[in-house]
Protein backbone atom coordinates (compact mmCIF):
# COMPACT_ATOMS: atom_id res chain seq x y z
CA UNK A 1 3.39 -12.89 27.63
CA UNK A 2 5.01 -12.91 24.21
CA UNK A 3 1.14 -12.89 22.36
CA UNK A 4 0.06 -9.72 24.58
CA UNK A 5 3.36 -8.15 23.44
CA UNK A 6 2.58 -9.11 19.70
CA UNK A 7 -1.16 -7.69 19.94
CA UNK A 8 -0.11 -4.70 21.83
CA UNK A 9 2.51 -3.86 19.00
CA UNK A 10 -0.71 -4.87 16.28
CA UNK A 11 -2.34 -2.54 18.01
CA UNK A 12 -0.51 0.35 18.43
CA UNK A 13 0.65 0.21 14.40
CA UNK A 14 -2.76 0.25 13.85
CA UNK A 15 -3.32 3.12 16.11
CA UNK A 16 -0.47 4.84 14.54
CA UNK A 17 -1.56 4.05 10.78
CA UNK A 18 -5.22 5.21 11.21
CA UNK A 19 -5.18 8.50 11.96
CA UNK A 20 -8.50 10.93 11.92
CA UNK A 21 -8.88 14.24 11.31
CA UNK A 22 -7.90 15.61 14.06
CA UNK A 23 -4.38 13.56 14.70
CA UNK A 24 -3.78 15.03 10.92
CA UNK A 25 -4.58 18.54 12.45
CA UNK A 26 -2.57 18.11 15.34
CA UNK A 27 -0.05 16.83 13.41
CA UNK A 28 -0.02 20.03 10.95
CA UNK A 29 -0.07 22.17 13.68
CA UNK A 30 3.13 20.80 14.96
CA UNK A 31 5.33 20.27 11.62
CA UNK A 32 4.21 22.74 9.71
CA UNK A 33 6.47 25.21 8.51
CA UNK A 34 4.59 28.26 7.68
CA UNK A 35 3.55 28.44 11.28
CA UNK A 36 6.82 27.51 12.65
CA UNK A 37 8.24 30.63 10.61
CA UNK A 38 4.86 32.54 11.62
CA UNK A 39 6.14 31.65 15.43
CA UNK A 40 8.77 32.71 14.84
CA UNK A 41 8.34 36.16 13.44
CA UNK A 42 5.43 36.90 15.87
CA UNK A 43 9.07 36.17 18.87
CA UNK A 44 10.90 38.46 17.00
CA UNK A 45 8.50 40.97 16.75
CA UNK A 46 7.40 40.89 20.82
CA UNK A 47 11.10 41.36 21.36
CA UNK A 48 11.48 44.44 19.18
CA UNK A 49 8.52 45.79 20.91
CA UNK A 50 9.85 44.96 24.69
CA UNK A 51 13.39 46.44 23.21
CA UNK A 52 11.94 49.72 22.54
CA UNK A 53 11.32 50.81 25.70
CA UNK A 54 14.67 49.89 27.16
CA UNK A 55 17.30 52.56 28.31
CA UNK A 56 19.50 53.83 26.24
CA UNK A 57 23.13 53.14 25.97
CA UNK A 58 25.03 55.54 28.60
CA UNK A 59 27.85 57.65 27.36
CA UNK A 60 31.27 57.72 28.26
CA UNK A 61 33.59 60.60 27.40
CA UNK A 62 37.18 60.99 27.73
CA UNK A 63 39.29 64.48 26.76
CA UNK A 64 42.80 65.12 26.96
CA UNK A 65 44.45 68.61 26.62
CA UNK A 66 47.95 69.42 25.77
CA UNK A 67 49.64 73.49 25.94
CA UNK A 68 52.54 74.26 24.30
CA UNK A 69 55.77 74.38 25.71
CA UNK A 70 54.49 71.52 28.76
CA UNK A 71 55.20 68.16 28.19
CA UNK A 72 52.90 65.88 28.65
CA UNK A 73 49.25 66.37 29.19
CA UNK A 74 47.95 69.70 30.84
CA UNK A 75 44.22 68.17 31.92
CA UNK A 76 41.70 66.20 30.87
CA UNK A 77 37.98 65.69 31.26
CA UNK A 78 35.86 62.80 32.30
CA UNK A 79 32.14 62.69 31.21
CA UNK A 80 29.95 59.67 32.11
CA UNK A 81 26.06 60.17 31.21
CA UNK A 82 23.02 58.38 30.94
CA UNK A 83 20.21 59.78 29.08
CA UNK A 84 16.54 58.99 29.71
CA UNK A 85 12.65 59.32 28.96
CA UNK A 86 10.62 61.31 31.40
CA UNK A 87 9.45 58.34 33.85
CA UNK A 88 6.02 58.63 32.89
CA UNK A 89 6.78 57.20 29.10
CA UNK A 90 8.26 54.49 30.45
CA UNK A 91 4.79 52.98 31.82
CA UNK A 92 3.10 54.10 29.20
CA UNK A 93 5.04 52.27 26.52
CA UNK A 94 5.34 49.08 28.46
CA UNK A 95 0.89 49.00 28.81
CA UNK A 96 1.22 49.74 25.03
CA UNK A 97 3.90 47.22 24.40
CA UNK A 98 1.79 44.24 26.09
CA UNK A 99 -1.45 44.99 23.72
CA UNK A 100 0.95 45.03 20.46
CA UNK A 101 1.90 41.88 21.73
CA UNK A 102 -1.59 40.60 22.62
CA UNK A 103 -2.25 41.98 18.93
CA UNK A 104 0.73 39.62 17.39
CA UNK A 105 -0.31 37.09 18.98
CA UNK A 106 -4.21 37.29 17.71
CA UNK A 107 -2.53 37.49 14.27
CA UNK A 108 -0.69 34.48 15.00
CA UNK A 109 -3.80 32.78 15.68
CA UNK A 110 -5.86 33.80 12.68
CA UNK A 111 -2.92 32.37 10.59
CA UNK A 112 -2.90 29.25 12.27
CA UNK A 113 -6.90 28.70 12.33
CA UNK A 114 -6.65 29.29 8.24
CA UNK A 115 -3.55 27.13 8.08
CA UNK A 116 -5.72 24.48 9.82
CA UNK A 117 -9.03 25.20 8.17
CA UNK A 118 -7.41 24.74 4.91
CA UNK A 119 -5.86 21.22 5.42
CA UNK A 120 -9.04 20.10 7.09
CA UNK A 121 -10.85 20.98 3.82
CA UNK A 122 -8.64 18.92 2.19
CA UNK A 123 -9.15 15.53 4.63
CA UNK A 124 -12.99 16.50 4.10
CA UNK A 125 -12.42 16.34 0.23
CA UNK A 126 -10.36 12.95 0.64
CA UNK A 127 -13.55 11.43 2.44
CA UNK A 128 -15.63 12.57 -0.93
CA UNK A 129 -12.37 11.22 -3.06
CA UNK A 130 -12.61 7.47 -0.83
CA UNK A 131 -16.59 7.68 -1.02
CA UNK A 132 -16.71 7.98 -4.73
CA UNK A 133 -13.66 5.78 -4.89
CA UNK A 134 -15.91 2.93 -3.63
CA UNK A 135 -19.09 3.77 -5.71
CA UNK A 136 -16.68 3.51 -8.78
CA UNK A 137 -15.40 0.19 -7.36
CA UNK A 138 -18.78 -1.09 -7.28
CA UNK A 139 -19.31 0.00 -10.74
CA UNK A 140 -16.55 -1.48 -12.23
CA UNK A 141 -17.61 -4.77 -10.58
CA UNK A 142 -20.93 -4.93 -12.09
CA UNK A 143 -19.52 -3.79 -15.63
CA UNK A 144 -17.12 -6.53 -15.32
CA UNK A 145 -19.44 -9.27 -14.14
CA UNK A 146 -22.59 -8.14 -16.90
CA UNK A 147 -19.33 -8.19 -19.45
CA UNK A 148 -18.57 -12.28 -18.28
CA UNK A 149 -22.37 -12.68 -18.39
CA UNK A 150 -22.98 -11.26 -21.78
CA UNK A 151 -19.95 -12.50 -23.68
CA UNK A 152 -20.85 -15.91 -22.76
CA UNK A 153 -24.20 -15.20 -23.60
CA UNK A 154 -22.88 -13.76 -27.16
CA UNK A 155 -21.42 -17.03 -27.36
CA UNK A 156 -24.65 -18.96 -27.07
CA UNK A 157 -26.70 -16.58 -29.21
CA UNK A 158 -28.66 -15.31 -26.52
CA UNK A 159 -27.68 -11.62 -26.37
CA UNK A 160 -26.27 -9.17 -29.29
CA UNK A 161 -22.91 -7.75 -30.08
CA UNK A 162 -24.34 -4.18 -29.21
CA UNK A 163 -24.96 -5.30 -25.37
CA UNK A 164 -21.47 -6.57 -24.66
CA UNK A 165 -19.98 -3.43 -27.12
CA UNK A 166 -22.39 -0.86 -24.28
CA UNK A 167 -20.77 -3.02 -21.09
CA UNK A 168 -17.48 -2.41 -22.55
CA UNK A 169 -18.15 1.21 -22.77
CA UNK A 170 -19.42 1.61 -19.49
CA UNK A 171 -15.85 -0.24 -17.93
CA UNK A 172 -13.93 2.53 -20.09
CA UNK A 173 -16.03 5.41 -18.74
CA UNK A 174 -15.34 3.72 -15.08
CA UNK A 175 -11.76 3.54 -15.86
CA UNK A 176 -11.10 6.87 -16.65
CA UNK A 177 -13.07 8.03 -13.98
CA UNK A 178 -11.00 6.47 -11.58
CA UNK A 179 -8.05 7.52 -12.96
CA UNK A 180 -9.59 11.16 -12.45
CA UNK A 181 -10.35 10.25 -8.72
CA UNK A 182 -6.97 8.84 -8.03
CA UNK A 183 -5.17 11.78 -9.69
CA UNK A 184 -7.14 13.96 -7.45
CA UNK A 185 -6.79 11.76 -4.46
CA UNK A 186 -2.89 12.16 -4.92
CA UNK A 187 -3.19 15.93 -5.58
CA UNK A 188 -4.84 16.17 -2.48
CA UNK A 189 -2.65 13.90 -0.15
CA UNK A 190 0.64 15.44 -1.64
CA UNK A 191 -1.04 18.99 -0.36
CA UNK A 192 -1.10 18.00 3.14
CA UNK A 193 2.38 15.96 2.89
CA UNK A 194 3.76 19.59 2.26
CA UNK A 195 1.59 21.38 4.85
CA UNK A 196 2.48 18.44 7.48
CA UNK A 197 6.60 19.40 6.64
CA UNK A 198 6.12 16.33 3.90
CA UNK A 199 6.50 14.11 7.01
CA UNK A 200 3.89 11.10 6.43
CA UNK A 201 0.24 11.25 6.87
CA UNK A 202 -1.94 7.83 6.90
CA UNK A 203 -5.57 8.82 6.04
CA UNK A 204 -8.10 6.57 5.34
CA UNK A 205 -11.29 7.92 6.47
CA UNK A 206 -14.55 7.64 4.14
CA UNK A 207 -17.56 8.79 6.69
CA UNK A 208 -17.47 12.25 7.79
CA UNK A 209 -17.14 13.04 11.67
CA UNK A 210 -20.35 14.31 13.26
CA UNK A 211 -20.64 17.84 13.50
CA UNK A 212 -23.39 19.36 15.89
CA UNK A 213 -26.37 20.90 13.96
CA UNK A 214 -26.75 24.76 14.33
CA UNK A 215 -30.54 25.81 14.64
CA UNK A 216 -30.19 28.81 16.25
CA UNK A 217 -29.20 31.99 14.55
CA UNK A 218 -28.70 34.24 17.69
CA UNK A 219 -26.18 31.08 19.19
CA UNK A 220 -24.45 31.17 16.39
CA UNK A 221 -23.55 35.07 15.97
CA UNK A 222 -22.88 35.19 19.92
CA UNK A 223 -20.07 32.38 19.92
CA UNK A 224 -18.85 33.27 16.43
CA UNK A 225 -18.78 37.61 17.19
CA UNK A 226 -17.04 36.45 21.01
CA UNK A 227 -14.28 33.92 19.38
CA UNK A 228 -13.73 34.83 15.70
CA UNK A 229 -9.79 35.18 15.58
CA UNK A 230 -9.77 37.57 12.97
CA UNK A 231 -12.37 39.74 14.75
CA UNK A 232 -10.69 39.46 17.95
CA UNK A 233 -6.71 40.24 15.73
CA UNK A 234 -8.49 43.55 14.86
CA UNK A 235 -9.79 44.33 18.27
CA UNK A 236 -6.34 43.63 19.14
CA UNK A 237 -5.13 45.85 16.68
CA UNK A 238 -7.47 48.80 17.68
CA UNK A 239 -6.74 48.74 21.60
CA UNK A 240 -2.85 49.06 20.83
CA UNK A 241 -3.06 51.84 18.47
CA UNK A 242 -5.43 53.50 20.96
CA UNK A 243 -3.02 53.21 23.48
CA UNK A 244 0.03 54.23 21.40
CA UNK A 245 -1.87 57.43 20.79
CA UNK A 246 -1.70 57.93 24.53
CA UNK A 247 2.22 57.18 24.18
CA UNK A 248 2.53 59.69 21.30
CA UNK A 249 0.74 62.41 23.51
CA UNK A 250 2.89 62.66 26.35
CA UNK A 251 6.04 62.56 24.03
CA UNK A 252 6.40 66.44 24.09
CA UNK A 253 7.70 65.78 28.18
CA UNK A 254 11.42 66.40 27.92
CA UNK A 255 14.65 63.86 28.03
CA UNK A 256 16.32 63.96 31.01
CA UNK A 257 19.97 63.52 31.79
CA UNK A 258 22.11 63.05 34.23
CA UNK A 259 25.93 61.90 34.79
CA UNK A 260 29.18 62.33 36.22
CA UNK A 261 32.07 64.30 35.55
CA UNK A 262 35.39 64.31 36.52
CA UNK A 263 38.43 67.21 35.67
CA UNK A 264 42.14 66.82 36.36
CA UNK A 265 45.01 69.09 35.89
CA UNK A 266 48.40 69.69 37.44
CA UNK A 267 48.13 69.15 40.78
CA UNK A 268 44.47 69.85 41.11
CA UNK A 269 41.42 67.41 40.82
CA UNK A 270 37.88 67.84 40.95
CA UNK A 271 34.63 65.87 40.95
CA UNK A 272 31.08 67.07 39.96
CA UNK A 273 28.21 65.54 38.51
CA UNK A 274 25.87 66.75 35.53
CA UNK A 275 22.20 67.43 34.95
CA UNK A 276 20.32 68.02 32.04
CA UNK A 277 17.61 67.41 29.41
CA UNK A 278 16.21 68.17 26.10
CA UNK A 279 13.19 69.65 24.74
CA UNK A 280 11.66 67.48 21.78
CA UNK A 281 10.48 70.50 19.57
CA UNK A 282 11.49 69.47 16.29
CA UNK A 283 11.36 65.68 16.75
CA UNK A 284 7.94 65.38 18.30
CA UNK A 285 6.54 67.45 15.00
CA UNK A 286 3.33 65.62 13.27
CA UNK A 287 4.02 62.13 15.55
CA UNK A 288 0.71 62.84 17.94
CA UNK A 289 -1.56 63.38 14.17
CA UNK A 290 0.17 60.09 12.81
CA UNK A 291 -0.50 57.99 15.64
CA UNK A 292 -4.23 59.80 15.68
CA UNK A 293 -4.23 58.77 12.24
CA UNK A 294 -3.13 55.17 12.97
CA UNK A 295 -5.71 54.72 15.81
CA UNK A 296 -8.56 55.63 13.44
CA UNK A 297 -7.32 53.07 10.87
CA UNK A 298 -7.06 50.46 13.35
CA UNK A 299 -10.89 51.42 14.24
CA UNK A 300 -12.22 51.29 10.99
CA UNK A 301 -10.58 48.06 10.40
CA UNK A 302 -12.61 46.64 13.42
CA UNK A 303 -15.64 48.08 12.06
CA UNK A 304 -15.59 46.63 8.62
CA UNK A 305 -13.87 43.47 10.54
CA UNK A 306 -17.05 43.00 12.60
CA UNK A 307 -19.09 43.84 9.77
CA UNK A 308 -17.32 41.31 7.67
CA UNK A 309 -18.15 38.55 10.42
CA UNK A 310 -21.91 39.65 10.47
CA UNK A 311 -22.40 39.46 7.27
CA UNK A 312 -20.65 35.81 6.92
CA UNK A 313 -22.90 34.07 9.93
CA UNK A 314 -25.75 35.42 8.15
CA UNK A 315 -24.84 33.94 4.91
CA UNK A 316 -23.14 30.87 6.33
CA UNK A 317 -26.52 30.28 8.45
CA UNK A 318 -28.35 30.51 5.36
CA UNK A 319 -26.69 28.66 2.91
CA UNK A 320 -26.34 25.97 5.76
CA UNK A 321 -30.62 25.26 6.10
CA UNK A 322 -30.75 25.33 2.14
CA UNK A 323 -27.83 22.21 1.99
CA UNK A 324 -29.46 20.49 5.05
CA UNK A 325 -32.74 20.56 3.04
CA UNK A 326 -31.47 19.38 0.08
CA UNK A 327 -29.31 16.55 1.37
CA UNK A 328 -32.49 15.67 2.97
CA UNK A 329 -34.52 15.18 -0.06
CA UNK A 330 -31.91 12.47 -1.25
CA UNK A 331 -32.83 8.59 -0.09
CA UNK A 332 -29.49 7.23 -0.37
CA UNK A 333 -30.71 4.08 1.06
CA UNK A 334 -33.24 3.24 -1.59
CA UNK A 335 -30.68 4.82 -4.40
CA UNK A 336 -28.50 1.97 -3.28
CA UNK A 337 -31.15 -0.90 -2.92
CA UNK A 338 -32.55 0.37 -6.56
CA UNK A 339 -29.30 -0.40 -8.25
CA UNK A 340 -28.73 -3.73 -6.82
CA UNK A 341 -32.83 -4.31 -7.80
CA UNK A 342 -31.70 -3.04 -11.45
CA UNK A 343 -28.55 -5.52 -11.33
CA UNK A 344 -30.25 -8.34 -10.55
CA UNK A 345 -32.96 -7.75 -13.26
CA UNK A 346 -30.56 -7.30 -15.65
CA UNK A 347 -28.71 -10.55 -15.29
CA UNK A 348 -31.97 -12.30 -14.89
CA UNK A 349 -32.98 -11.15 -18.36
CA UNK A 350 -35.76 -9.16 -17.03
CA UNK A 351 -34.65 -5.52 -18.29
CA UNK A 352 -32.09 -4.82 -21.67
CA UNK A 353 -28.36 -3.72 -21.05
CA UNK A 354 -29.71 -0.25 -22.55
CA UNK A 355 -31.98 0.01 -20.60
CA UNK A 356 -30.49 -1.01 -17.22
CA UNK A 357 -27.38 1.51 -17.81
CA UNK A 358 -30.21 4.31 -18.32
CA UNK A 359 -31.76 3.75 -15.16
CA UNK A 360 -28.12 3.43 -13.75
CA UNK A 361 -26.74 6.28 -14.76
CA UNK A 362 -29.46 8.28 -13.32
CA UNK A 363 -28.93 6.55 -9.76
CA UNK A 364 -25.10 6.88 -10.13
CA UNK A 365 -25.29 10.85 -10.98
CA UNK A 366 -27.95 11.44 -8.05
CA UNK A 367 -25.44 9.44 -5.68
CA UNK A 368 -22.09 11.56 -6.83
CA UNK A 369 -24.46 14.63 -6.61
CA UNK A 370 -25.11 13.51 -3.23
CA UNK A 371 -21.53 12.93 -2.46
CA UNK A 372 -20.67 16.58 -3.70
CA UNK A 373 -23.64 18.00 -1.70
CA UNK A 374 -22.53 16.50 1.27
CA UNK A 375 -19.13 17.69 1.03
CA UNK A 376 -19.88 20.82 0.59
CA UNK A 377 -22.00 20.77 3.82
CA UNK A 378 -19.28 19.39 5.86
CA UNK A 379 -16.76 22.01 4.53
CA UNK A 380 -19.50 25.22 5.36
CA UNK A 381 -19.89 23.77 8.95
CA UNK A 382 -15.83 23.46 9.05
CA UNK A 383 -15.41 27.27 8.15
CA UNK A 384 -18.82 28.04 10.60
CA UNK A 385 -16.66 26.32 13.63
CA UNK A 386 -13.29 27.36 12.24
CA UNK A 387 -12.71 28.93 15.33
CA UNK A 388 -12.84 25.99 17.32
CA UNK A 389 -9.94 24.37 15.69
């Protein structure tokens, strides 16, 4: 009993310390305060909205009178009202109301799919950072055995001053190279400690996750044009305007009012109740051309919106073949197997330290190329399923 509890707890700290890229998203999502705040605003907001078409606050009125030469008071007045929209307004503002909050809540979602694309373009780049981490690793391991080899070579006379002098070059340019990585590495780690609240994040990961190859065009514009948050935040956008123009057309019906009133004097009392309304012909001046005016931005918005999103699956589609193909004409494989077929002839005398960290260097700055290439494929087919997130 006591060894399943121990591997139990091994594994679950295990579970907990290795997290992927998607238990960092989730955890963004959850601590992250820009989108708590954004959450919070978009609330605020869909409660202003709903408060808008409430009733207003009824009126109570109270009015003594007083004649000269009585004592005391003469009459008085009672007036309780309560003042209203024409009914009509009342469901018209309340279908308007629920698309400005559709329309909040579309922004909402944009902000968190950027919030989310962003710090999984920064795990992507800490997969490159652990990648090239490892290549320099292995560099610094050959450069440090060839230096062992050669100084004790030096020491019979079998190699020259200038070999182990080029070895010892080669371990500086590793060494600052991975003091570049690291630097970056921590950059990049302290960037999604503050987007995670700066609660801890564990992430190890150096292979990329699998993403699904796109290789058709017209599958691609249908699910991106049907779930694009920004595209559907504008649509959003457009339908409530629209439908605030209807609002802003029927607000030339009068306000209605009605109450009670209530008059005492001496000895007499009498009840009554009041009806009335106004007629908005000053305040109602210019608001049916603004909200006209309003509705067409909203449209044109969508149109350069949807625009916007045609013209970025077409690029995105495009640049995406072009990466595959090139990331395709890299062997990585054979890269690999050539340097350890370099290493080996080097140490068994068959090829010069000059020569060896010629043919090297060439491998090395196809492999990093590689590395970069790759990234950036991984981080075009993040923002082409950004919407998925």
């Amino acid at each position: 009993m006591k060894t399943r509890l121990i591997l139990f707890c091994l594994a679950f700290s295990t579970a907990v310390s290795a997290q992927s890229i998607d238990d960092v998203l989730r955890s963004i999502e959850r601590n992250n305060k820009s989108l708590q705040a954004q959450q919070q605003t978009t609330e605020a907001a869909k409660m202003e909205i709903q408060s808008r078409n409430n009733l207003e606050d009824p009126s109570v009125e109270y009015s003594p009178f007083f004649s000269r030469g009585v004592d005391g008071m003469v009459s008085s007045e009672l007036v309780v009202t309560q003042g209203f929209d024409f009914p009509t307004l009342y469901a018209a503002r309340r279908r308007s109301g629920k698309l400005q909050q559709e329309a909040l809540e579309r922004q909402q979602q944009a902000a968190r799919r950027e919030i989310l694309l962003a710090a999984k373009n920064l795990c992507l780049d800490l997969i490159r950072l652990n990648q090239e981490n490892e290549l320099l690793a292995e560099r610094k391991k050959n450069a440090d055995e060839l230096l062992a080899l050669f100084e004790e070579r030096l020491a019979k006379g079998d190699a020259n001053i200038l070999d182990v002098n080029k070895i010892k070059m080669e371990r500086m340019s590793v060494q600052t190279e991975v003091a570049q990585n690291n630097a970056a590495h921590r950059a990049a780690v302290q960037q999604l400690l503050a987007m995670n609240g700066n609660l801890p994040i564990e992430f190890s990961e150096n292979v990329y996750p699998a993403v699904e190859p796109i290789r058709d065009y017209n599958a691609l514009y249908d699910e991106v044009m049907a779930s694009d948050a920004g595209l559907l935040a504008a649509d959003a956008a457009a339908r409530a305007a629209n439908k605030e123009l209807t609002v802003n057309r029927q607000s030339w019906l009068p306000r209605l009012e009605v109450g009670y009133r209530r008059n005492t004097a001496v000895g007499e009392k009498s009840n009554g109740f009041l009806v009335g309304g106004s007629l908005p012909l000053f305040s109602n001046r210019r608001k049916t051309k603004i909200a006209r005016a309003q509705a067409l931005s909203a449209q044109l918005q969508l149109d350069d919106a949807r625009l916007q999103a045609e013209a970025q699956v077409q690029s995105q589609f495009n640049e995406m073949q072009q990466l595959r193909e090139a990331m395709e004409a890299y062997d990585v494989v054979l890269m690999h197997k050539t340097l350890r077929l370099l290493y080996d002839a080097v140490r068994a005398g068959q090829l010069s330290i000059i020569d060896f960290y010629v043919e090297a260097d060439n491998v090395y700055r196809n492999l990093q190329a590689y590395m970069q290439l790759e990234n950036q494929y991984q981080k075009l087919m993040a923002a082409v399923y950004k919407n998925r997130l």
